[in-house]
Protein backbone atom coordinates (compact mmCIF):
# COMPACT_ATOMS: atom_id res chain seq x y z
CA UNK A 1 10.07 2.61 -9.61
CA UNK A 2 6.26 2.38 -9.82
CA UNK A 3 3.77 5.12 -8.42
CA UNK A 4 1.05 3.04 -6.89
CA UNK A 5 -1.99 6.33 -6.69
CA UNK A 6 -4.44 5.35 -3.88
CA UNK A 7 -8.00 5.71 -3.08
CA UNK A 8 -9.20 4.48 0.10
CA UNK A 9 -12.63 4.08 0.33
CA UNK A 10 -15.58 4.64 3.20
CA UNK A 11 -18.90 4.53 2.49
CA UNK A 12 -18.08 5.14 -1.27
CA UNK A 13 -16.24 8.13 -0.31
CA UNK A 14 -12.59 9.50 -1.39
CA UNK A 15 -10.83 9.48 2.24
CA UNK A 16 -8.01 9.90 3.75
CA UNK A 17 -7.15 9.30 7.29
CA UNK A 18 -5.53 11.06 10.26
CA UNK A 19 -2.84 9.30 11.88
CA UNK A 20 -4.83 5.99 11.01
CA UNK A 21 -7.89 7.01 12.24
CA UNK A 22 -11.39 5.37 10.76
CA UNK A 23 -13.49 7.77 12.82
CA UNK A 24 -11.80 11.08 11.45
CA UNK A 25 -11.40 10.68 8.02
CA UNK A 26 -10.89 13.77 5.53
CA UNK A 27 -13.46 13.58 2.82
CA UNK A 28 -12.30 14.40 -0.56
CA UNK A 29 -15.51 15.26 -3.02
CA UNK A 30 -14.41 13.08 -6.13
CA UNK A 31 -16.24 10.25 -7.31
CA UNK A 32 -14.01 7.03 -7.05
CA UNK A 33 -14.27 5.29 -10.13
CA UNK A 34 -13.57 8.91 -12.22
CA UNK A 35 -10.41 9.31 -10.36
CA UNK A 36 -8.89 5.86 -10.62
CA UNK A 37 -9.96 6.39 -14.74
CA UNK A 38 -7.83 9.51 -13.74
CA UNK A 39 -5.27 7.64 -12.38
CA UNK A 40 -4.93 4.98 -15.02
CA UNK A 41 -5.51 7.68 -17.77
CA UNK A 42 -2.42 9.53 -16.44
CA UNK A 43 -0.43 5.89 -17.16
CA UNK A 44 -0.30 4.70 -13.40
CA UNK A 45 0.68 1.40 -13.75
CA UNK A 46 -1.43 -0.15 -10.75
CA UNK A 47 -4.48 1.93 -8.60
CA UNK A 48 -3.52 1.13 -4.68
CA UNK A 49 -7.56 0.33 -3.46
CA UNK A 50 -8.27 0.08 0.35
CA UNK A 51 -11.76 -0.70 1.41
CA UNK A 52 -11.69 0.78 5.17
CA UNK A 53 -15.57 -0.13 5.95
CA UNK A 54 -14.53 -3.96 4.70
CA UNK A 55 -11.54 -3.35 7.63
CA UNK A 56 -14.38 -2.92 9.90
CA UNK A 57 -15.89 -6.08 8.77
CA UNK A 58 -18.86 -4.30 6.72
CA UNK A 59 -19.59 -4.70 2.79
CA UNK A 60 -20.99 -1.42 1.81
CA UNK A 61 -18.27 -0.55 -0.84
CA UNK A 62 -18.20 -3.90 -3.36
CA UNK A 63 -20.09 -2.57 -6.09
CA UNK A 64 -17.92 0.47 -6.10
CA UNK A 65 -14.77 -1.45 -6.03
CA UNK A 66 -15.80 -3.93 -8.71
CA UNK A 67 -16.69 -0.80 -10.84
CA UNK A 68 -13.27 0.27 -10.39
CA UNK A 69 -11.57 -2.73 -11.12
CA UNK A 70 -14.11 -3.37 -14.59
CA UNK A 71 -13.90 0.40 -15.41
CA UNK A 72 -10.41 2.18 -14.50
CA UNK A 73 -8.14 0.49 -17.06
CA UNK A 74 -5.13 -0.09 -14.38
CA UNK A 75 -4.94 -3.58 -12.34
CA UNK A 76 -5.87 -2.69 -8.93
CA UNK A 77 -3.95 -4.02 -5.79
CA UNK A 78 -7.15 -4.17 -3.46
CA UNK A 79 -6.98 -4.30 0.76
CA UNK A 80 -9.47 -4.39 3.56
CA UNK A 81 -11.27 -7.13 5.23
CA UNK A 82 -9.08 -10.40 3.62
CA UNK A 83 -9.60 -12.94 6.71
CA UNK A 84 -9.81 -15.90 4.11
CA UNK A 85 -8.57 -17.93 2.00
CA UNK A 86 -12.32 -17.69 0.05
CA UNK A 87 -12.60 -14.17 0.47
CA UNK A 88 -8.89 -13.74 -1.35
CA UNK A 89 -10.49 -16.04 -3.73
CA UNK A 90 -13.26 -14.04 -4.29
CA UNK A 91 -11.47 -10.81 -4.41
CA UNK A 92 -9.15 -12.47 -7.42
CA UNK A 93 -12.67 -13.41 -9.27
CA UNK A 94 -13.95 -10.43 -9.15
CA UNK A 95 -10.90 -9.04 -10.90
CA UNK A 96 -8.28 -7.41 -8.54
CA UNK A 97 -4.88 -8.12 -9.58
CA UNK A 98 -3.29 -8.44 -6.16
CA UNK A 99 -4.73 -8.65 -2.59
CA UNK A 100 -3.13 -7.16 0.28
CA UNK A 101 -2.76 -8.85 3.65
CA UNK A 102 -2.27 -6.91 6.81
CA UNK A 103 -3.51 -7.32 10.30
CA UNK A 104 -4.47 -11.34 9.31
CA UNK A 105 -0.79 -11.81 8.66
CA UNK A 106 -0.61 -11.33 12.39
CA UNK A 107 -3.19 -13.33 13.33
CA UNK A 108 -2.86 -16.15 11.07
CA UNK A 109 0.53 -16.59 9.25
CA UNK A 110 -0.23 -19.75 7.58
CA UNK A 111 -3.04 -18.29 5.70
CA UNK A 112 -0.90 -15.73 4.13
CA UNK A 113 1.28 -18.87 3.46
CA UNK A 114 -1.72 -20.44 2.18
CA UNK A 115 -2.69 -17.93 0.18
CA UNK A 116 0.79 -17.34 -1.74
CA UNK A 117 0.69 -20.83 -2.79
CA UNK A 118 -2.83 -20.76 -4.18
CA UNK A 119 -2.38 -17.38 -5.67
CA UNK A 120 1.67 -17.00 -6.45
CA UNK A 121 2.68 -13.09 -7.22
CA UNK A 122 -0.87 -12.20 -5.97
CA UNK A 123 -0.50 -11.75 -2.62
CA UNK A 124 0.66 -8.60 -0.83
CA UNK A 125 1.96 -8.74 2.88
CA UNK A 126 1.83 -5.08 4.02
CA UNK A 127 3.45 -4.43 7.51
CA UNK A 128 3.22 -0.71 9.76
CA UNK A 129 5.82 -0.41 11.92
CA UNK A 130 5.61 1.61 15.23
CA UNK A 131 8.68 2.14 17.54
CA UNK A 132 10.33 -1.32 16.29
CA UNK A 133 7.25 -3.17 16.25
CA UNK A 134 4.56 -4.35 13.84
CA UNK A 135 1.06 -2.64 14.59
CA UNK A 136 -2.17 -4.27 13.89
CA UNK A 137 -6.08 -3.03 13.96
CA UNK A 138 -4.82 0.15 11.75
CA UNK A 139 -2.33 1.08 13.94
CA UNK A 140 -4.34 0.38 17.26
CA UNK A 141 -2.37 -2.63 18.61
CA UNK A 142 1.14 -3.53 19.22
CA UNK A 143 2.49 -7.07 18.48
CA UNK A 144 5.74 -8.51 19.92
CA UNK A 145 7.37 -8.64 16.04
CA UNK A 146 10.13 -6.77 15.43
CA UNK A 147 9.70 -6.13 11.88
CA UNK A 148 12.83 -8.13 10.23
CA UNK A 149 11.44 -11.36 12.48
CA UNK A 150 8.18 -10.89 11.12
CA UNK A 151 9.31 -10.73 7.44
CA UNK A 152 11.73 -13.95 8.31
CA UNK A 153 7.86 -15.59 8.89
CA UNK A 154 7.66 -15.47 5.36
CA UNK A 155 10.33 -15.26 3.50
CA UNK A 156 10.43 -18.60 1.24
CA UNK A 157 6.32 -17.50 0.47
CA UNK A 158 6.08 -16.33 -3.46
CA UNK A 159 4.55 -12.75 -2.09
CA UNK A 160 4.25 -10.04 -5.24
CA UNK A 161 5.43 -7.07 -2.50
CA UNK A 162 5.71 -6.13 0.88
CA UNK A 163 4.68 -2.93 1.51
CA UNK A 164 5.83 -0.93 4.65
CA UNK A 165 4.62 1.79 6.56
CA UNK A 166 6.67 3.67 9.17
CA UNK A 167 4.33 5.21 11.18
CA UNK A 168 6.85 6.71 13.33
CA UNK A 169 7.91 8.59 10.01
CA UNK A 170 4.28 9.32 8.68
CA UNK A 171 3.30 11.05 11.77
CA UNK A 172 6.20 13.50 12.58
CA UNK A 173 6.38 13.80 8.61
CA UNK A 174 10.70 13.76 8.72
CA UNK A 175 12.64 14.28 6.58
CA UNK A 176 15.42 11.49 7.61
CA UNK A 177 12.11 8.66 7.27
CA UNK A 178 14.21 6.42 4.81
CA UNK A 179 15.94 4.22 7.64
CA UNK A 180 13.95 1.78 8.62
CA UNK A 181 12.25 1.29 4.77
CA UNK A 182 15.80 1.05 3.47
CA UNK A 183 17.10 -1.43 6.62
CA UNK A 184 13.41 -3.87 5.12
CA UNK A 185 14.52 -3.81 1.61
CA UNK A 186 17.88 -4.93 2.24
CA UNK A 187 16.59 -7.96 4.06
CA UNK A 188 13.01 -8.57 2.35
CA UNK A 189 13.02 -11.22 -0.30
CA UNK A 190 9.88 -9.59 -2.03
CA UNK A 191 9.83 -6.06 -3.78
CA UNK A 192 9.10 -3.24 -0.77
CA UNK A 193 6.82 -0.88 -1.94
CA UNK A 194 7.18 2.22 0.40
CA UNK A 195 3.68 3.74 2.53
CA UNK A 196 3.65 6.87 4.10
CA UNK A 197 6.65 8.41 2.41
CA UNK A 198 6.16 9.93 -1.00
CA UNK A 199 4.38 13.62 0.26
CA UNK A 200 6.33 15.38 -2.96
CA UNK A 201 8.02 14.79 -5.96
CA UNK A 202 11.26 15.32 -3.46
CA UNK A 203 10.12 12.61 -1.21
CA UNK A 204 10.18 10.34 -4.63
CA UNK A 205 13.69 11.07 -5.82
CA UNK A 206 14.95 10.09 -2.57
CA UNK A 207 12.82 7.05 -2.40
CA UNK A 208 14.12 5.82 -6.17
CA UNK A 209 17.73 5.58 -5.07
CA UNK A 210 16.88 2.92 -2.06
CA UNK A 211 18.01 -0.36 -3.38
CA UNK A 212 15.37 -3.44 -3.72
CA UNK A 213 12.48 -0.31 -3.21
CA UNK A 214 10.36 -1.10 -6.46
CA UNK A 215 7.44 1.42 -5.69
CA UNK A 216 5.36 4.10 -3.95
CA UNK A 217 1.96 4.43 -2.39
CA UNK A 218 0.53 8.04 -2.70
CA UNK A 219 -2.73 9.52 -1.71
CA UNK A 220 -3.50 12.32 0.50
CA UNK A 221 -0.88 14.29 -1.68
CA UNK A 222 -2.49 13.47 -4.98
CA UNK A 223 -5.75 14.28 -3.43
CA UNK A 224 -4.55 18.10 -2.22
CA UNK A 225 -2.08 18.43 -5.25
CA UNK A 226 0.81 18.54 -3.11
CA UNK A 227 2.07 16.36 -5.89
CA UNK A 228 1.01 15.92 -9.54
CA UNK A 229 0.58 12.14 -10.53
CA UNK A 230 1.84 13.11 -14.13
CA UNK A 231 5.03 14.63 -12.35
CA UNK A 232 5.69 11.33 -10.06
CA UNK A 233 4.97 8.87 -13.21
CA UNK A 234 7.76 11.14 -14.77
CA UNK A 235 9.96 11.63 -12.23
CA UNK A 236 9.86 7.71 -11.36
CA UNK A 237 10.42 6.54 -14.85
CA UNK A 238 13.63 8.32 -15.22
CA UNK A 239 16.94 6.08 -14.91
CA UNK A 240 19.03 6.56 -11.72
CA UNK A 241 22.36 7.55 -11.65
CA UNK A 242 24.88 6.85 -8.91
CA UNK A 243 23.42 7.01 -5.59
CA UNK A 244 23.16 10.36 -4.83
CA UNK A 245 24.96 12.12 -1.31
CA UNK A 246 21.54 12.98 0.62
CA UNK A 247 21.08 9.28 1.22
């Protein structure tokens, strides 16, 4: 399984968010590009990159994520702001190794369609899921998709991952969160790389023994050393035995 560690950006800050929200964010006094060299020095195989201002439609953070991309030594998988086909285009040029789709896969299937064509293994369709049903906006809005449906949209597209985020699971922060990742990646035809679930090294060995799961995103927790990135490399690299009884 691969750890995907995360920075999210605003305003070249280190952020995380509250329960999705842009105008609370928790500021975390690093310097971006050092940690994703941090990262990628640790052996992270990937750096997860989201660009929240470019989510709000403003481009205040490119010359911070081109540094990391140029400097960090990982590939980055880079979200925020992807509405076309020439700004995926753009993102690829100016290094990122995947770019992740969200709210536009809503809005306009074909270009995700589009865009795995043009760019096959390169494109990431990332879905949050609210009480059965694909959010949009960062978790504002609620669309009529029922997840599975919505991954049946594009299912013969050559995506690199779908990531999923159950929201319902990253806000009351349970322990029995696995269901509705595990009922994705029986179904998904991509890898599912798992949001919103990995909050310690536990949260990870449960996560590793869900079949067709093929990574994690972690942030906040690497950011307030709830878990140790060297730890969850470790931990994920190890071979799985039989499934074990707590799933």
């Amino acid at each position: 399984m691969i750890i995907y560690p995360t920075i999210e950006l605003q305003q070249g800050r280190c952020v995380s968010l509250f329960r999705g929200r842009l105008e609370e964010p928790q500021i975390w006094h690093v310097d971006p590009v050092q940690k994703a060299i941090e990262f990628a020095s640790a052996g992270a195989e990937w750096i997860h990159l989201t660009d929240f201002d470019a989510i709000a439609g403003e481009d205040v953070n490119r010359d911070v994520v081109d540094e990391i991309i140029r400097k960090s030594g990982a590939p980055v998988q880079l979200g925020g702001g992807f509405r076309s086909l020439p700004a995926i285009e753009d993102g690829i040029k100016r290094g990122a190794g995947r770019i992740v789709l969200g709210t536009v896969a809503l809005l306009q299937p074909d270009l995700v369609k589009q865009a795995a064509k043009a760019f096959p293994d390169q494109i990431v369709l990332a879905i949050d899921v609210y009480q059965g049903h694909v959010m949009s906006d960062g978790w504002r809005h609620t669309s009529t998709f029922e997840p599975e449906a919505f991954l049946k949209t594009f299912e013969s597209d050559p995506l690199a991952a779908i990531i999923v985020t159950d929201i319902d699971a990253n806000l009351e922060e349970s322990e029995d969160s696995l269901a509705l990742t595990t009922q994705l990646a029986a179904v998904a035809k991509a890898p599912v790389i798992a949001r919103g679930l990995a909050r310690s090294l536990d949260d990870i060995s449960r996560l590793k023994y869900v079949p067709h799961v093929s990574g994690a995103i972690i942030g906040r927790a690497l950011f307030d050393r709830s878990v140790d990135l060297q730890a969850a490399l470790d931990l994920a690299a190890e071979p799985t035995g039989s499934t074990p009884k707590f799933l």
